[in-house]
N, C-alpha and C. Protein backbone atom coordinates (compact mmCIF):
# COMPACT_ATOMS: atom_id res chain seq x y z
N UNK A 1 -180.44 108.32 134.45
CA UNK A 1 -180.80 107.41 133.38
C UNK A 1 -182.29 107.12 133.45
N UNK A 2 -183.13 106.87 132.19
CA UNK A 2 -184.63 106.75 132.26
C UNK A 2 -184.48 105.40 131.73
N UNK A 3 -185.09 104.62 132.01
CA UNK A 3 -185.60 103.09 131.70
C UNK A 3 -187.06 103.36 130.78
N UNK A 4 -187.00 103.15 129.79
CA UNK A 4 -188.30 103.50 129.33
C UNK A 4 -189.19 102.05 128.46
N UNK A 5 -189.67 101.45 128.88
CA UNK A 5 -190.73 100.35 128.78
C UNK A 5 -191.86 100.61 127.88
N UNK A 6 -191.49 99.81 126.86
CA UNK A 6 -192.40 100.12 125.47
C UNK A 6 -194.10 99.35 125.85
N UNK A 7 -194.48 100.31 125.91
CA UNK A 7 -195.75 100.47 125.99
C UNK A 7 -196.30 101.25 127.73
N UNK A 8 -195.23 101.32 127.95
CA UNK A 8 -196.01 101.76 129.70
C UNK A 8 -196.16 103.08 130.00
N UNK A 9 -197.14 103.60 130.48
CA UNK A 9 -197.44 104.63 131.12
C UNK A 9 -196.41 105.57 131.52
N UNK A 10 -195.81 104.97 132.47
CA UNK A 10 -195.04 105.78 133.63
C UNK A 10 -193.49 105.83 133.13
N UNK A 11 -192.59 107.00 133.15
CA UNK A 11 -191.31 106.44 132.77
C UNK A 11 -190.87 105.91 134.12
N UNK A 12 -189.78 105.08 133.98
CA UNK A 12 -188.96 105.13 135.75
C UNK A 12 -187.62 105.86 135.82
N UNK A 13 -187.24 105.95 136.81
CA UNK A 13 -186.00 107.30 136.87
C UNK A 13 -185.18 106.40 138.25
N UNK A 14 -184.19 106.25 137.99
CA UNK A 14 -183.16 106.00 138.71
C UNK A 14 -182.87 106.34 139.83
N UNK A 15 -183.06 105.56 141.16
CA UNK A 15 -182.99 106.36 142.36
C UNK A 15 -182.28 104.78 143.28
N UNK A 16 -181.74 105.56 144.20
CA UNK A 16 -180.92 104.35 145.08
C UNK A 16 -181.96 103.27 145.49
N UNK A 17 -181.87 101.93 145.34
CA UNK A 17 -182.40 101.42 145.78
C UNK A 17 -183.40 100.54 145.06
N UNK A 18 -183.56 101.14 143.71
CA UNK A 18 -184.85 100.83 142.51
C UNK A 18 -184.01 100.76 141.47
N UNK A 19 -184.71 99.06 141.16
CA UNK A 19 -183.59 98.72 139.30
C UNK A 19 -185.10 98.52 138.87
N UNK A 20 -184.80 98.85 137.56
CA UNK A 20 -186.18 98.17 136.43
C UNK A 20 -186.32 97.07 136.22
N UNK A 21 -187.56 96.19 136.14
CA UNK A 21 -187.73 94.96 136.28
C UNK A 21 -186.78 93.82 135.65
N UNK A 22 -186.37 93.09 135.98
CA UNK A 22 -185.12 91.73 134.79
C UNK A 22 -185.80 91.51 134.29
N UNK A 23 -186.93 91.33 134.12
CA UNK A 23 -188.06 90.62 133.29
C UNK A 23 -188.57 91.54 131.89
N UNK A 24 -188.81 91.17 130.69
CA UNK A 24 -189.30 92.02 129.79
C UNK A 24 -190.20 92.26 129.86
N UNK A 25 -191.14 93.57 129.84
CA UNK A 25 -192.21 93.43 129.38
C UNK A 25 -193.27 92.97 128.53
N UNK A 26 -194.52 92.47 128.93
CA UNK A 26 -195.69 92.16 127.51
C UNK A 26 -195.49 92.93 126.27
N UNK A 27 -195.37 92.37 125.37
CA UNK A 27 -195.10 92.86 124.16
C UNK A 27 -196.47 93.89 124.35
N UNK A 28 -196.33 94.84 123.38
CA UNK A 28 -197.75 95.85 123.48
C UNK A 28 -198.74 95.39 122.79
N UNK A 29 -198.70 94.51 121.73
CA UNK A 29 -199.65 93.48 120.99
C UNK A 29 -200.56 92.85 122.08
N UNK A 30 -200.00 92.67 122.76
CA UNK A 30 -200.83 91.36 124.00
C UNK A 30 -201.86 91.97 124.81
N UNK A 31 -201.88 93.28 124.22
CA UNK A 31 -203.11 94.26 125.26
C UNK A 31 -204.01 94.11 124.20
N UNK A 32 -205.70 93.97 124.46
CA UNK A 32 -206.60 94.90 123.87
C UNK A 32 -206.68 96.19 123.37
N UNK A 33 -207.33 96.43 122.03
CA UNK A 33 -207.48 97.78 121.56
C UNK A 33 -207.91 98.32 122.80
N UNK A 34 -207.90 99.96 123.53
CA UNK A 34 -208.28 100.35 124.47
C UNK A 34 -207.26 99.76 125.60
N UNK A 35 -206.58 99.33 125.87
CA UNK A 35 -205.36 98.82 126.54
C UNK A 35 -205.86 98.90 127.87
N UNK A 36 -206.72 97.51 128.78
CA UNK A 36 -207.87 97.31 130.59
C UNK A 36 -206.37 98.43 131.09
N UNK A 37 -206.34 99.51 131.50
CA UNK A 37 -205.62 100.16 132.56
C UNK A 37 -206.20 99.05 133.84
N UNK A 38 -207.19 99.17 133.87
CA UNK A 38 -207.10 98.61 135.42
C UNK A 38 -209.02 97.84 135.23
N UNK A 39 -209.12 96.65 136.32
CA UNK A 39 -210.26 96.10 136.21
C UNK A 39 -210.69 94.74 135.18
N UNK A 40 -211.48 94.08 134.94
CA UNK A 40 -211.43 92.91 134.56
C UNK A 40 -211.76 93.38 132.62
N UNK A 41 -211.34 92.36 131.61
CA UNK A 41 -211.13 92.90 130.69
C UNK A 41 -212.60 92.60 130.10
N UNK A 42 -213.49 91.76 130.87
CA UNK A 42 -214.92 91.54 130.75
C UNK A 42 -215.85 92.35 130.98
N UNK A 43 -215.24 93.53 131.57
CA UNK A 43 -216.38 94.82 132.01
C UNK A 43 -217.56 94.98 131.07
N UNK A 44 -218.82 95.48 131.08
CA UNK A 44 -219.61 95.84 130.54
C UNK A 44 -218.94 97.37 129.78
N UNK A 45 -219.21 97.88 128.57
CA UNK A 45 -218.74 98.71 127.88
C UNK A 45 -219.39 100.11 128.56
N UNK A 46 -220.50 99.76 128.46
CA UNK A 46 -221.24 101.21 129.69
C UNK A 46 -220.99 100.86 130.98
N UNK A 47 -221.55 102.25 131.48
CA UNK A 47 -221.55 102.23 133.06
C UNK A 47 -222.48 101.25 133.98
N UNK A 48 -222.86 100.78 134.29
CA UNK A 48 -223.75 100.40 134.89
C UNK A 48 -224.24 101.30 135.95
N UNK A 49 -225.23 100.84 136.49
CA UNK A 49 -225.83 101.39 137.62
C UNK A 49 -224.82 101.00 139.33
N UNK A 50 -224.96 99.94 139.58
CA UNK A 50 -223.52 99.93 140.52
C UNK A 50 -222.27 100.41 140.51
N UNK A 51 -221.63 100.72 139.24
CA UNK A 51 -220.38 101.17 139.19
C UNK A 51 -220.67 103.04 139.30
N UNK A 52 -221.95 103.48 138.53
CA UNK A 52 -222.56 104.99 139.07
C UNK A 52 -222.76 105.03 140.03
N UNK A 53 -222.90 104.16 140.92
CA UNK A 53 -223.49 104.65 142.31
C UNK A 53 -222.65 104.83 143.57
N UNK A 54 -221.42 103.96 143.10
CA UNK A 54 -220.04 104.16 143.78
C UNK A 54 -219.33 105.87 143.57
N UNK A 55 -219.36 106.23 141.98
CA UNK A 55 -218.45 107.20 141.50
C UNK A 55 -219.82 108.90 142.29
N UNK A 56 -221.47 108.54 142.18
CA UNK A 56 -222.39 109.39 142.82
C UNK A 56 -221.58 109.41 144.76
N UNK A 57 -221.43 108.31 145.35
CA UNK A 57 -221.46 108.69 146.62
C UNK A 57 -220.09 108.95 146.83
N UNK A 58 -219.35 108.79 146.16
CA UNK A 58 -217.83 109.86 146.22
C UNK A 58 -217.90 111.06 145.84
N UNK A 59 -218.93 111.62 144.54
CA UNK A 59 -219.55 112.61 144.47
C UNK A 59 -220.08 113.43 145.70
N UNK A 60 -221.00 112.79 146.06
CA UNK A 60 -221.92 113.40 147.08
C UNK A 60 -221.18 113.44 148.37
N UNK A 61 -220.17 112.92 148.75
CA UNK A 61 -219.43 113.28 149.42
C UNK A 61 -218.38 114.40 149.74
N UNK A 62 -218.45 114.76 148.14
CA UNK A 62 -216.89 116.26 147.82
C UNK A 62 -217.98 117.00 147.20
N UNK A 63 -219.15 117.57 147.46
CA UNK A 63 -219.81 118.46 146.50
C UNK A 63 -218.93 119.71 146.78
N UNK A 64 -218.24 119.83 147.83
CA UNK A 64 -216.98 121.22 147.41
C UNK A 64 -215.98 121.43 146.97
N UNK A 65 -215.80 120.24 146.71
CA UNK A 65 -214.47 119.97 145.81
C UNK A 65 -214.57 118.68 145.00
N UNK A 66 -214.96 118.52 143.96
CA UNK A 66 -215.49 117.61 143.01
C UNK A 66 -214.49 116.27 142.01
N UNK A 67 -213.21 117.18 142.50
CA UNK A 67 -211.62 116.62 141.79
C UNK A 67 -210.95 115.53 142.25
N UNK A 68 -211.79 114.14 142.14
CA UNK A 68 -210.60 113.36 142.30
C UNK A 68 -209.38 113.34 142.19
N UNK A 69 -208.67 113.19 143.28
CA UNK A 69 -206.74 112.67 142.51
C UNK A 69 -206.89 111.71 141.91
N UNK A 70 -205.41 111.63 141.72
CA UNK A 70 -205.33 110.98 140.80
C UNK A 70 -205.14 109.44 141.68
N UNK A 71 -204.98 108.96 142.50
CA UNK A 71 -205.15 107.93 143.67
C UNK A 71 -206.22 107.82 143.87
N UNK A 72 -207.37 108.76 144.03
CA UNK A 72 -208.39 108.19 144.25
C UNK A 72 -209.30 107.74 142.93
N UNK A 73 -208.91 108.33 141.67
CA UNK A 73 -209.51 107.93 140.57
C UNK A 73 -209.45 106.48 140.88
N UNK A 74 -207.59 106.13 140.88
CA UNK A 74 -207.16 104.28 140.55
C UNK A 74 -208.28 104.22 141.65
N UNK A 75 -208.30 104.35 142.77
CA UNK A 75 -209.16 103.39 143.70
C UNK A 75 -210.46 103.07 142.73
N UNK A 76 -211.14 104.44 142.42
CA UNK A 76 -212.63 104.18 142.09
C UNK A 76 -212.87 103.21 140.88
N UNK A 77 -211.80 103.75 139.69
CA UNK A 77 -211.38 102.38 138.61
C UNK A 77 -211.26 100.98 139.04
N UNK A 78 -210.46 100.85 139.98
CA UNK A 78 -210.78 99.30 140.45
C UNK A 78 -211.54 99.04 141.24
N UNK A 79 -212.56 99.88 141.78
CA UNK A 79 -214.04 99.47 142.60
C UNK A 79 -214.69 99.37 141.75
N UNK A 80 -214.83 100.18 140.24
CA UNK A 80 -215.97 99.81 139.26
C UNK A 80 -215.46 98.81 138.14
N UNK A 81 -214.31 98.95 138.14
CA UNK A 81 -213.49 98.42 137.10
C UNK A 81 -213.96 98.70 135.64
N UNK A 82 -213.61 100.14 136.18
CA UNK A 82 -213.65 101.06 134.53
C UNK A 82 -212.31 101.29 134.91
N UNK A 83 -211.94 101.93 133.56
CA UNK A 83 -210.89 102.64 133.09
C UNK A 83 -210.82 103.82 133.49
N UNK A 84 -209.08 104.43 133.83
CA UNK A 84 -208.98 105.23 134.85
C UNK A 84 -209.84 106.52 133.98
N UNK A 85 -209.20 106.20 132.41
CA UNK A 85 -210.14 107.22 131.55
C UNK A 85 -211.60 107.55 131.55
N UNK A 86 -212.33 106.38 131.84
CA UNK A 86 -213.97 106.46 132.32
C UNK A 86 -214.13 107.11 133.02
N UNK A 87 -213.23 106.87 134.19
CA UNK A 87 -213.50 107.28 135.40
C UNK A 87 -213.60 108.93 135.38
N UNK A 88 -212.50 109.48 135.00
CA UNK A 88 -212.07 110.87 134.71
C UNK A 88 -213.39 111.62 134.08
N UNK A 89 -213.55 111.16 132.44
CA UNK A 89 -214.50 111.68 131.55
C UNK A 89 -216.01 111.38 132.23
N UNK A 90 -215.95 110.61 132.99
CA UNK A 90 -217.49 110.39 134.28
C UNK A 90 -217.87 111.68 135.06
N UNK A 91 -216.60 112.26 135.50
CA UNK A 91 -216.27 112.77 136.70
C UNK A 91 -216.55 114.22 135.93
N UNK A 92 -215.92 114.43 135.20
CA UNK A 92 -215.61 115.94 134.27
C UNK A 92 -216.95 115.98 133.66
N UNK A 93 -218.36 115.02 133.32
CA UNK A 93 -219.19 114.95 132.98
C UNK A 93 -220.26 115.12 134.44
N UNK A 94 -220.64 114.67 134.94
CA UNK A 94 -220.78 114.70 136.58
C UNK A 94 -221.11 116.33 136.94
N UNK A 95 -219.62 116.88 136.69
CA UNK A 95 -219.02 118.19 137.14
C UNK A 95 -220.24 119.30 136.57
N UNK A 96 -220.16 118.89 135.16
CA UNK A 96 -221.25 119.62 133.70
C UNK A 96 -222.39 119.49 134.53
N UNK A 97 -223.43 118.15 134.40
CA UNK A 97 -224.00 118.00 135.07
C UNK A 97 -224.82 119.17 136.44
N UNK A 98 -223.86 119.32 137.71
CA UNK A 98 -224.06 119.53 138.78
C UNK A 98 -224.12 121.30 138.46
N UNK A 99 -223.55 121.74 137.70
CA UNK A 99 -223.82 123.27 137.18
C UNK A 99 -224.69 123.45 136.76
N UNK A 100 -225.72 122.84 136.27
CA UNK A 100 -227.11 123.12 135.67
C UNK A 100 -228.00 123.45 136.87
């Protein structure tokens, strides 16, 4: 059986031990256009320079492998508190970037 939660990301799937929340979910109205995945909903709309300089020294750390997971995206999203989507289209931009 799939539990499927109007508006959420993730489906959930039935496994011993795990029920879907008793509680209803936020209506999907109650989000912002752009729906904060993760981080404060006050963020600055650009990047800033602190939140680049976090996503550069995770960079400069994998110059051989450039691919965040997908775990380490959420981390870096809630260290800059961008969106996991920023984060990604940063990264895949970054990537462009470092080929020149």
């Amino acid at each position: 059986m799939k539990a499927e939660v109007p508006g959420a990301q993730y489906e959930l799937k039935d496994s011993p031990g795990v029920q879907p929340p008793a509680f209803p979910p936020p209506h999907p109205a109650f989000y912002p256009y752009g729906q904060y995945q993760f981080g404060d909903p006050s963020r600055p709309k650009n990047a800033t320079r602190e939140s680049t300089s976090t996503l550069k020294a995770w960079l400069n750390e994998h110059r051989k492998n450039p691919y965040p997971t997908k775990g380490e995206k959420i981390m870096l999203a809630i260290i800059t508190k961008m969106t996991l989507t920023q984060v990604s289209t940063w990264y895949a931009s970054a990537r462009r970037r470092l080929k020149k």
